[in-house]
Protein backbone atom coordinates (compact mmCIF):
# COMPACT_ATOMS: atom_id res chain seq x y z
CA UNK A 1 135.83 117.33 97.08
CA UNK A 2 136.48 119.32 94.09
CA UNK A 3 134.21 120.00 91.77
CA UNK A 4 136.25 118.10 88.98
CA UNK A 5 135.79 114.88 91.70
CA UNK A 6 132.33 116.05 91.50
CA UNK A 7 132.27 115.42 87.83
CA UNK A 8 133.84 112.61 87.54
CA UNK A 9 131.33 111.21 90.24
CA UNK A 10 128.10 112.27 88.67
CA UNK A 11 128.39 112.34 84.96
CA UNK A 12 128.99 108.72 84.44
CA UNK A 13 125.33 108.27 85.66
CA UNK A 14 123.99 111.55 84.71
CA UNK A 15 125.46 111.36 81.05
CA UNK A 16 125.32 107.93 80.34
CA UNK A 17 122.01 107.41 81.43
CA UNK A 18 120.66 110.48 79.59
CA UNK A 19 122.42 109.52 76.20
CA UNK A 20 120.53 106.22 76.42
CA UNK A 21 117.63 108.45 77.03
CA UNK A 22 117.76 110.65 74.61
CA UNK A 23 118.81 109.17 71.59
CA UNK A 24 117.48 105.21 71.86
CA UNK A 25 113.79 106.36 71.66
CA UNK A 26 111.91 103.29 71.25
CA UNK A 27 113.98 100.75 73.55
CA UNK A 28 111.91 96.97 74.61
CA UNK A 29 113.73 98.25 77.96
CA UNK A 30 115.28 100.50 80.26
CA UNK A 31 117.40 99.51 83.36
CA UNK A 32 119.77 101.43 85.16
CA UNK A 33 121.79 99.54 88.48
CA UNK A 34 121.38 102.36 90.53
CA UNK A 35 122.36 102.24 94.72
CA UNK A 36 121.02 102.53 98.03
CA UNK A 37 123.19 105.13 98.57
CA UNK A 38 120.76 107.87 96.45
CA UNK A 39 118.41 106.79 99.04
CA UNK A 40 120.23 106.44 102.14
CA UNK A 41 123.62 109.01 101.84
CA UNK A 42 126.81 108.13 102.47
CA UNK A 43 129.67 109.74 104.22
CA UNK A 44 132.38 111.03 101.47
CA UNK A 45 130.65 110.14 98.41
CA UNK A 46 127.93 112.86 97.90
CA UNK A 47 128.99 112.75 93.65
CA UNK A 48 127.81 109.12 93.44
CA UNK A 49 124.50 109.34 96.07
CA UNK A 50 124.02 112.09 93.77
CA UNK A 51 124.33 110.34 90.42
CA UNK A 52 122.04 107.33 91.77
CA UNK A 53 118.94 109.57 92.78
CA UNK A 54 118.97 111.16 89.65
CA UNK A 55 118.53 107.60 87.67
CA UNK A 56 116.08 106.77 90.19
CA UNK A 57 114.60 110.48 89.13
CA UNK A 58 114.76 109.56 85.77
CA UNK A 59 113.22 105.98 85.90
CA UNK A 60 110.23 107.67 87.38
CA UNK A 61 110.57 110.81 84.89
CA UNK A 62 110.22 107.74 81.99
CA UNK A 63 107.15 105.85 83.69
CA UNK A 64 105.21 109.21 83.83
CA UNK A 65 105.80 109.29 80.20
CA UNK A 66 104.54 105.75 79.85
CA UNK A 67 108.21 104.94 78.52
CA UNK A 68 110.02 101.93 79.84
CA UNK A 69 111.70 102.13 83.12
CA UNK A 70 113.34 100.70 85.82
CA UNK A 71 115.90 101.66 88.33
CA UNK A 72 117.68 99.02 90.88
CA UNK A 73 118.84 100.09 94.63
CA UNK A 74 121.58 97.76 95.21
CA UNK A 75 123.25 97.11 98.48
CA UNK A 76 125.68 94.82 99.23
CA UNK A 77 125.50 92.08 96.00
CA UNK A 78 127.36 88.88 97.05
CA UNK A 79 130.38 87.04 94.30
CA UNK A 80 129.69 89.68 92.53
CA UNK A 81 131.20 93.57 91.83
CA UNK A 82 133.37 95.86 93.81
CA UNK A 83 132.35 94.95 97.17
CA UNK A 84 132.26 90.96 96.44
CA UNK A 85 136.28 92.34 95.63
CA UNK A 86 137.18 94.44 98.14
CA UNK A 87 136.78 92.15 100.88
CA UNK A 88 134.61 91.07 104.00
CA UNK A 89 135.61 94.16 105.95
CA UNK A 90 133.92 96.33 103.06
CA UNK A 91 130.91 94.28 103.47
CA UNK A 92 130.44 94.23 107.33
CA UNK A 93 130.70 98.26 106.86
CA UNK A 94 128.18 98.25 104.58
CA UNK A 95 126.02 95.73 106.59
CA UNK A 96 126.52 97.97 109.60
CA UNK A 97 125.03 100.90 107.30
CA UNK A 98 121.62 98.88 107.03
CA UNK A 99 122.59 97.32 103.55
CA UNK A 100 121.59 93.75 103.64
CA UNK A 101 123.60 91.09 101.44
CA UNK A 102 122.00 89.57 98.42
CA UNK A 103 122.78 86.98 96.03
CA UNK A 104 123.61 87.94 92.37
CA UNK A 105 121.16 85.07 90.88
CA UNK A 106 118.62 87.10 93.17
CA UNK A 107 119.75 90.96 91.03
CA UNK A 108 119.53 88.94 88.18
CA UNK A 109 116.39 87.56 88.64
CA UNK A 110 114.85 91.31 89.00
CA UNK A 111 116.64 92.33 85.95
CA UNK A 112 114.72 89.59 84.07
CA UNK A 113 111.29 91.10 85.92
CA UNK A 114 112.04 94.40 84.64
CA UNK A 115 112.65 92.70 81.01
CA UNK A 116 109.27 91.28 81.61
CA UNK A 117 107.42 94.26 82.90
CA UNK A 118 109.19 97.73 81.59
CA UNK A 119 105.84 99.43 81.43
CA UNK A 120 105.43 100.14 85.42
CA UNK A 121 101.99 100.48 86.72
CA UNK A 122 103.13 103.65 88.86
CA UNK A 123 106.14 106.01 89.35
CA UNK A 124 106.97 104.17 92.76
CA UNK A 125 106.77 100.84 90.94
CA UNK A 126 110.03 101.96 88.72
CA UNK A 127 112.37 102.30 91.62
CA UNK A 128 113.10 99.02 93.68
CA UNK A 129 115.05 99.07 96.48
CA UNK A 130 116.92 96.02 96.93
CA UNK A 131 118.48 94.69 100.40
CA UNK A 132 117.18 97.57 102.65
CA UNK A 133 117.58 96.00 106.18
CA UNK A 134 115.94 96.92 108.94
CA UNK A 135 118.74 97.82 110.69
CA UNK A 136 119.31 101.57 108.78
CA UNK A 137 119.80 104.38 111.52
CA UNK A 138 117.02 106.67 110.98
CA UNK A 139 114.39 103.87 109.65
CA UNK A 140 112.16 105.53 111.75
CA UNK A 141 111.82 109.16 109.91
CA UNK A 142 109.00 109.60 107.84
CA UNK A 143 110.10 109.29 104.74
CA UNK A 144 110.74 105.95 105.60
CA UNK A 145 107.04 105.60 106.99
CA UNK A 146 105.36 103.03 104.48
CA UNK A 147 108.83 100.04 105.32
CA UNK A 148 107.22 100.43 108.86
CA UNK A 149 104.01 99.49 108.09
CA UNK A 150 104.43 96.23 108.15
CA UNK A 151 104.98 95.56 111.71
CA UNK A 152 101.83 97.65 112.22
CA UNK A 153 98.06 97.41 111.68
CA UNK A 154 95.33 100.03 111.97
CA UNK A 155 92.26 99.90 113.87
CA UNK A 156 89.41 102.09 115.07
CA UNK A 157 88.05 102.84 118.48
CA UNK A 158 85.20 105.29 118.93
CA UNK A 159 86.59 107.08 115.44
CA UNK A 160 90.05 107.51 116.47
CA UNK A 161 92.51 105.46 114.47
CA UNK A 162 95.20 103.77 116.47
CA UNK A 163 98.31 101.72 115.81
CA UNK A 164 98.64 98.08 117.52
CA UNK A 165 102.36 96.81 116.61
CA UNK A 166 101.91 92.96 115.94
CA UNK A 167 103.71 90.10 117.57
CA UNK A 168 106.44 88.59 116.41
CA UNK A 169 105.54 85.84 114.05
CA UNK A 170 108.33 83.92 114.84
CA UNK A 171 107.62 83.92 118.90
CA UNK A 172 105.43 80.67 119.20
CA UNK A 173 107.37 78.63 117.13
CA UNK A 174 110.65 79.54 118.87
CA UNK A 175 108.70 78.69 122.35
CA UNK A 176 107.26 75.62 121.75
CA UNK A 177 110.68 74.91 120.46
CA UNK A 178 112.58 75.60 123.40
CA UNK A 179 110.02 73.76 125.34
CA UNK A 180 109.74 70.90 123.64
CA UNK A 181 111.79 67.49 124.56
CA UNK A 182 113.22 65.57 121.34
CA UNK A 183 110.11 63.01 121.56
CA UNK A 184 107.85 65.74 120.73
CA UNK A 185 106.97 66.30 116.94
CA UNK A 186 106.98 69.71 116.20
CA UNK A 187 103.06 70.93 115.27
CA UNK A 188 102.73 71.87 111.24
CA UNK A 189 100.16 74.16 112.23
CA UNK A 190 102.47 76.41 114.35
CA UNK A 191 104.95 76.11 111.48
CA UNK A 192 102.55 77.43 109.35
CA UNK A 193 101.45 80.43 111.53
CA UNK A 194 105.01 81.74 111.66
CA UNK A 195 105.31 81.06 108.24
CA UNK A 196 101.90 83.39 107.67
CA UNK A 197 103.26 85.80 110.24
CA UNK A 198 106.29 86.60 108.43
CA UNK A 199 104.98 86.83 105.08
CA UNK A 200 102.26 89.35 106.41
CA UNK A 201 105.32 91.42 107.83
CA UNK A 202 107.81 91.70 104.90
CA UNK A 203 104.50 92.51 102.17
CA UNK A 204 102.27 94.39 104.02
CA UNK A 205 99.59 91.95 104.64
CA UNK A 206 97.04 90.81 106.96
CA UNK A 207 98.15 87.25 108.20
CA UNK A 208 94.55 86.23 108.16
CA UNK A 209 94.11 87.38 104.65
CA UNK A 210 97.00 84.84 103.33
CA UNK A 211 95.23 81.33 102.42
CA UNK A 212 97.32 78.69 102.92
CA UNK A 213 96.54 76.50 100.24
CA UNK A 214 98.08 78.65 98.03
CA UNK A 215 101.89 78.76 96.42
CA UNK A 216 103.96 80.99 98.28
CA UNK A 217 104.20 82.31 94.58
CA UNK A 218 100.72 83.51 94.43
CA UNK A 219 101.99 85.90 97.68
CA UNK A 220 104.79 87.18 95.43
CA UNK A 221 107.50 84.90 97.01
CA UNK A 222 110.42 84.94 94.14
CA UNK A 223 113.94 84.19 94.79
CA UNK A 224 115.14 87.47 96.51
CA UNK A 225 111.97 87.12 98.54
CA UNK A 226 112.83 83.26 99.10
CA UNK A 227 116.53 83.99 100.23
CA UNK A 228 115.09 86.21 102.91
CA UNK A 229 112.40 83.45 103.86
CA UNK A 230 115.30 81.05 104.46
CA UNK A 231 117.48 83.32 106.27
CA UNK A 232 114.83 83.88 108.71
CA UNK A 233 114.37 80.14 109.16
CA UNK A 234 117.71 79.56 109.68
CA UNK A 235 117.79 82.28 112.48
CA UNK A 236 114.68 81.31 113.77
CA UNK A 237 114.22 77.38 114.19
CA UNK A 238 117.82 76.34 113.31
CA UNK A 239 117.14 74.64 109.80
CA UNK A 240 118.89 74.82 106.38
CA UNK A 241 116.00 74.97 103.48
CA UNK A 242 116.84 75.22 100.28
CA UNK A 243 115.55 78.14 98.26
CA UNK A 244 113.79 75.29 95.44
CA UNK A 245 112.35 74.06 98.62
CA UNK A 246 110.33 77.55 98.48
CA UNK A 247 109.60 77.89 95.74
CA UNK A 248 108.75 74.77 94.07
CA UNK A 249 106.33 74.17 97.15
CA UNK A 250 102.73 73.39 95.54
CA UNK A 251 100.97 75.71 98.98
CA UNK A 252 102.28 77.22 102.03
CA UNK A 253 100.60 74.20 104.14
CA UNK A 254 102.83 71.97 102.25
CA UNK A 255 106.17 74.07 102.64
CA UNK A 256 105.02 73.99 106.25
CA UNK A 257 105.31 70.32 106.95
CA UNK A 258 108.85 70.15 105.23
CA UNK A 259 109.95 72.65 107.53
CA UNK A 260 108.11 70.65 110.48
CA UNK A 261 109.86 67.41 109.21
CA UNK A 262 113.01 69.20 108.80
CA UNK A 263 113.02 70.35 112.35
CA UNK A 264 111.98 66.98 113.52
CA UNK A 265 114.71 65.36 112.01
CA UNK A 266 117.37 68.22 113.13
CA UNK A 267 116.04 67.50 117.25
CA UNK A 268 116.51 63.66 117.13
């Protein structure tokens, strides 16, 4: 490209975000809609990767400084923006990239978090990612190291630490499924362990640290977690759950048995 293209490509970040920088000094707030392409590259647009990592930069320039901050990775955002207008062939090239879809209520609702909570606790805490799939070529380097952790868990043995991967939390459930005739009621408790399962993998948990009687609030389930929740559901057991039906769910044992009803229901 030329360096004009160059220009053009970087300063509307760069600028922009530094004139709100500089001269609003004592702002409630401070978002910037940055992309996962600062993060991840992208063929033939270097000027814009390189305007996004420098908001992400400068979100975590402005929490060092205990100064509001917060910088959004978007993918692919659904109804919404240039690729909701380009067209589905835009999107399943972007998908193929590793950029998962998300709803726009879902960006919203982290917009309204970082209203809530512009002070971030840490420098990593002011850049979200949002709609990283596991499905990015190169997931595996390093740098990516800490997304990976949650299909691992470390033990000891003789004062060497090891890595056991985890099963899949969704394997039971999808094999009593398969075995099961339609007389059979599916078991709540297996519902439940998959449930468990999968929230350990996408937060980084220890299933057996994750008390079901709890809201799958209290676990940090909100809507962009939720949509994921029921996309997994529908891939896994073949159900259609609302994303209220998450979230308005008084403990995980009782989300559990609306998902066992619901598949219950579905195999008569």
């Amino acid at each position: 490209m030329t360096f004009e293209q160059w220009q053009h490509g970087v300063q509307s970040k760069v600028a922009g975000s530094m004139n709100l920088h500089r001269h609003l000094p004592n702002l409630s707030f401070f978002i910037m809609l940055s992309s996962l392409t600062g993060v991840l590259g992208h063929t033939s647009q270097a000027n814009y990767t390189a305007g996004n990592t420098f908001q992400d930069a400068l979100a975590r320039y402005r929490t060092a400084q205990r100064q509001p901050a917060v910088a959004l990775d978007l993918g692919v955002v659904l109804s919404k923006g240039y690729i909701a207008e380009a067209g589905a062939e835009l999107r399943a090239r972007m998908e193929r990239l590793g950029l998962a879809a998300v709803d726009a209520d879902a960006v919203l609702r982290l917009v309204e978090d970082a209203v809530r909570h512009p002070l971030r606790p840490g420098l990593d805490d002011s850049q979200v990612l949002v709609g990283l799939s596991n499905k990015v070529k190169g997931l595996k380097d390093r740098r990516f190291g800490t997304l990976c952790l949650s299909t691992e868990t470390r033990s000891s043995h003789g004062g060497v630490s090891t890595l056991e991967h985890q099963s899949d939390p969704a394997a039971a459930l999808m094999q009593a499924l398969a075995s099961q005739t339609t007389a059979q009621a599916i078991a709540p408790t297996l519902v439940a362990e998959a449930i468990v399962g999968k929230l350990a993998d996408m937060f980084n948990m220890v299933a057996g640290d994750i008390d079901t009687g709890l809201s799958p609030s209290r676990y940090g389930v909100d809507s962009l977690v939720a949509v994921e929740l029921r996309n997994w559901l529908s891939k896994v057991v073949r159900i259609n759950m609302s994303i209220l039906d998450i979230l308005q769910s008084s403990s995980l044992v009782e989300f559990s048995l609306l998902v066992a009803a619901r598949i219950d229901s579905l195999n008569k």
